[in-house]
C-alpha atoms as a PDB file:
ATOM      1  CA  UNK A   1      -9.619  65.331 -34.401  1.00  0.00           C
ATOM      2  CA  UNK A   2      -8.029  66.882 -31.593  1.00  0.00           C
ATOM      3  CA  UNK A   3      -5.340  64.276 -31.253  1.00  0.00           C
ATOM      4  CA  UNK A   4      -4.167  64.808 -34.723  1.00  0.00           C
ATOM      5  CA  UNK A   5      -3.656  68.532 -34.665  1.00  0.00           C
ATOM      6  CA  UNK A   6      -0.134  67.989 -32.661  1.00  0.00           C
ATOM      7  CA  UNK A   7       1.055  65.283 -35.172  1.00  0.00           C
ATOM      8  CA  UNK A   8      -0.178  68.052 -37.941  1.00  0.00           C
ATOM      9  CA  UNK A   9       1.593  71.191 -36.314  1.00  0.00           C
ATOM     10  CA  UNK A  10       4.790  68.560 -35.868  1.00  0.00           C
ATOM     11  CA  UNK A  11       5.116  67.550 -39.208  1.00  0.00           C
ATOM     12  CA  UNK A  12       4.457  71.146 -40.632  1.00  0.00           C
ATOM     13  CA  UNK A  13       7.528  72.071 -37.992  1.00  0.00           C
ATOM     14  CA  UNK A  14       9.395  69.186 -39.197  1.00  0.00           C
ATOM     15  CA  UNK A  15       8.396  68.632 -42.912  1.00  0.00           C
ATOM     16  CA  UNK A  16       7.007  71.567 -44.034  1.00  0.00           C
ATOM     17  CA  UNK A  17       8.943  74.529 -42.816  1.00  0.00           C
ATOM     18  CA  UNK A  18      12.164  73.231 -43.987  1.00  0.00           C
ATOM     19  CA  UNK A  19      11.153  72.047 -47.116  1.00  0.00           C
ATOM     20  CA  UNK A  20       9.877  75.451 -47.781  1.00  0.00           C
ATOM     21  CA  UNK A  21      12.906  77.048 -46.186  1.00  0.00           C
ATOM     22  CA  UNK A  22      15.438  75.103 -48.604  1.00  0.00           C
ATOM     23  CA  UNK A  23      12.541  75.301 -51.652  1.00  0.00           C
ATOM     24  CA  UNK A  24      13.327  79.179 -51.529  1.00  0.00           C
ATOM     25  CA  UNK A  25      16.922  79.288 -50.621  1.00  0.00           C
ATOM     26  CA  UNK A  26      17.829  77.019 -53.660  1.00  0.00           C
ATOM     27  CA  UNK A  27      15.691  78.983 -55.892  1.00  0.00           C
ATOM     28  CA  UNK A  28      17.850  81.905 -55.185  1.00  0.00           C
ATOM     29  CA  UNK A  29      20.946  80.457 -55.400  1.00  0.00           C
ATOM     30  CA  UNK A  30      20.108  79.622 -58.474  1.00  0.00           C
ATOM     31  CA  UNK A  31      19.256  83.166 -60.034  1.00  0.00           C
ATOM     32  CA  UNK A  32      22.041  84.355 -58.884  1.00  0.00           C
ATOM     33  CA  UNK A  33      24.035  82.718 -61.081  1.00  0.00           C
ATOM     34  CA  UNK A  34      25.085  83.265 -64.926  1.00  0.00           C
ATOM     35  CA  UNK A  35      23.357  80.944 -67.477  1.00  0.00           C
ATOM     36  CA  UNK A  36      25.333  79.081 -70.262  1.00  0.00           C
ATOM     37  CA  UNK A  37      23.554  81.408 -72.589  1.00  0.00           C
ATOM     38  CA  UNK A  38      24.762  84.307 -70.655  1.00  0.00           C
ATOM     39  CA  UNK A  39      28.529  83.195 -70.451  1.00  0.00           C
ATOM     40  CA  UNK A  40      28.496  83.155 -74.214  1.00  0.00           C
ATOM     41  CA  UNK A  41      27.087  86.503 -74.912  1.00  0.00           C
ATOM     42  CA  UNK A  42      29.658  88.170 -72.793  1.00  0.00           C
ATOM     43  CA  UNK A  43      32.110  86.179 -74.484  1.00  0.00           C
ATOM     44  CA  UNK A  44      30.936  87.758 -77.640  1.00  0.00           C
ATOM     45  CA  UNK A  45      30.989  91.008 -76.332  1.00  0.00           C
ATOM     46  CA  UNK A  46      34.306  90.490 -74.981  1.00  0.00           C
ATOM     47  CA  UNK A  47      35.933  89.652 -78.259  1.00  0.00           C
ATOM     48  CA  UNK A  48      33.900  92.477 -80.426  1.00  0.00           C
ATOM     49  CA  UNK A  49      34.883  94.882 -77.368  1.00  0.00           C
ATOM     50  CA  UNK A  50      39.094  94.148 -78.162  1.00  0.00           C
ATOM     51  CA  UNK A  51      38.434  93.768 -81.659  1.00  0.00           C
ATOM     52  CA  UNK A  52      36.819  97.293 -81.879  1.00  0.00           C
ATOM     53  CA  UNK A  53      39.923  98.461 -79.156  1.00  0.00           C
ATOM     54  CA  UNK A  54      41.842  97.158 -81.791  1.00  0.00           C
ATOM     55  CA  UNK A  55      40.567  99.032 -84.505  1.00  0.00           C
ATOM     56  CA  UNK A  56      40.540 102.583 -82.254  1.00  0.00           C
ATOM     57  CA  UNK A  57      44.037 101.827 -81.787  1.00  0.00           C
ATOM     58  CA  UNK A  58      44.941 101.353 -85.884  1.00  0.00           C
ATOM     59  CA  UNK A  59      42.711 104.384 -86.802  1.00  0.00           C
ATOM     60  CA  UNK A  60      44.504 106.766 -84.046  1.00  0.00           C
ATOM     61  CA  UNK A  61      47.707 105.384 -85.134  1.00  0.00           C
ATOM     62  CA  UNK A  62      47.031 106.368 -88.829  1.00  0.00           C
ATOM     63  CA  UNK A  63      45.552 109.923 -88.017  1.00  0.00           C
ATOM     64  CA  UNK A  64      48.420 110.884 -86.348  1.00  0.00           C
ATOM     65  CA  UNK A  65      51.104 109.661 -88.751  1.00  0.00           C
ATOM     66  CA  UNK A  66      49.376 112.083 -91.615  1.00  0.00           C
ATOM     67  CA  UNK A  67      48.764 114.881 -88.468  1.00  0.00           C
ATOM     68  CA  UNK A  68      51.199 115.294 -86.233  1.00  0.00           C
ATOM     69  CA  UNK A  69      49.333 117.820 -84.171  1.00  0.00           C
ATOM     70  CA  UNK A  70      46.460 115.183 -83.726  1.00  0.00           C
ATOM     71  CA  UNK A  71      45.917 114.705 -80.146  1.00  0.00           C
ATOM     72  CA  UNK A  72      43.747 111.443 -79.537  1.00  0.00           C
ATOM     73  CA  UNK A  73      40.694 111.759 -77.291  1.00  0.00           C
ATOM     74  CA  UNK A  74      41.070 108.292 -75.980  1.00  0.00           C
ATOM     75  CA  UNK A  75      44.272 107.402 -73.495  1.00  0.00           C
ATOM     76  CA  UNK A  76      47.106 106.856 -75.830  1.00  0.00           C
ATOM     77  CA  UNK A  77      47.293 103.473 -77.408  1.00  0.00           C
ATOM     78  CA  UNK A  78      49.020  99.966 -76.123  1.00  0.00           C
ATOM     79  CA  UNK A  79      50.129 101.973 -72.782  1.00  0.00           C
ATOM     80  CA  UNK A  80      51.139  98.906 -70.070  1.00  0.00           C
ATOM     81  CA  UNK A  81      48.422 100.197 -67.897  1.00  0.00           C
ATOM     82  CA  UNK A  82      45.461 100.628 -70.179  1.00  0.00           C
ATOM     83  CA  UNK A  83      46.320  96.964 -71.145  1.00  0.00           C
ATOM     84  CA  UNK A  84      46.412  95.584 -67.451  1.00  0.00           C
ATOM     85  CA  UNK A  85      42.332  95.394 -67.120  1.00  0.00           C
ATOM     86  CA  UNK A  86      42.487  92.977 -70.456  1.00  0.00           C
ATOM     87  CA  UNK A  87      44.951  90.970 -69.214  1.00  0.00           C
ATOM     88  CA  UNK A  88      43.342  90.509 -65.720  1.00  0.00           C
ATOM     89  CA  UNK A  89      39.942  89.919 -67.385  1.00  0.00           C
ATOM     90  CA  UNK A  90      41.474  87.640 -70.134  1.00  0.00           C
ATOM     91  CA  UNK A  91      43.243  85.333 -66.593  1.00  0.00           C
ATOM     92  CA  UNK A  92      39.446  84.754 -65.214  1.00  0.00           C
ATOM     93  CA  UNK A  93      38.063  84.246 -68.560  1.00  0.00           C
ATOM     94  CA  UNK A  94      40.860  81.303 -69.067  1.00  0.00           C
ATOM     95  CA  UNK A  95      40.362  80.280 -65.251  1.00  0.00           C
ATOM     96  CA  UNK A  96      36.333  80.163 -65.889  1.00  0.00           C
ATOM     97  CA  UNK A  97      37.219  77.611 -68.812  1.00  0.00           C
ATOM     98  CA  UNK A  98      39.381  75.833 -67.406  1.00  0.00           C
ATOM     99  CA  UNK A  99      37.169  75.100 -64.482  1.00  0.00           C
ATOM    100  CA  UNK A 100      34.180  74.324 -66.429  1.00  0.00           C
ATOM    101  CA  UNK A 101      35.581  71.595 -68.748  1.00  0.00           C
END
């Protein structure tokens, strides 16, 4: 018994320790990341967000031809910078699905 303790504490050095090392490491790797799932859902999202931006934009646009005086709470409609966020997220969301095909 005594001469098998050093090739035990060896192969738990060897075999073991690593295996549990990499067991863990891939495990969170792997909850880091986005499931398919996920990716569509905030694809959804994405589209009912603009859609609804969309709609803000046509009801403001209305209010104010019939009111004149109507100030809009939300930052004034199709501005270039207001836009820019869209754009940039609308580039990564084409990038994403590009890459994944």
């Amino acid at each position: 018994m005594g001469d098998l303790i050093p090739i035990f504490v060896c192969g738990f050095l060897f075999i073991g320790l690593p295996w549990i090392v990499l067991h863990y490491i891939t495990k969170w790797k792997t909850a880091a990341t986005l499931t398919t799932g996920d990716e569509t859902l905030l694809d959804e999202l994405y589209q009912l967000a603009r859609r609804l931006d969309e709609r803000m934009d046509t009801v403001e646009r209305l209010v104010s031809a019939d009111n004149p005086e109507f100030k809009p709470p939300r930052i004034m409609h199709d501005r270039e910078v207001d836009n820019q966020p869209l754009r940039e997220i609308d580039r990564m969301m084409a990038d994403t699905r590009r890459t994944s095909k």
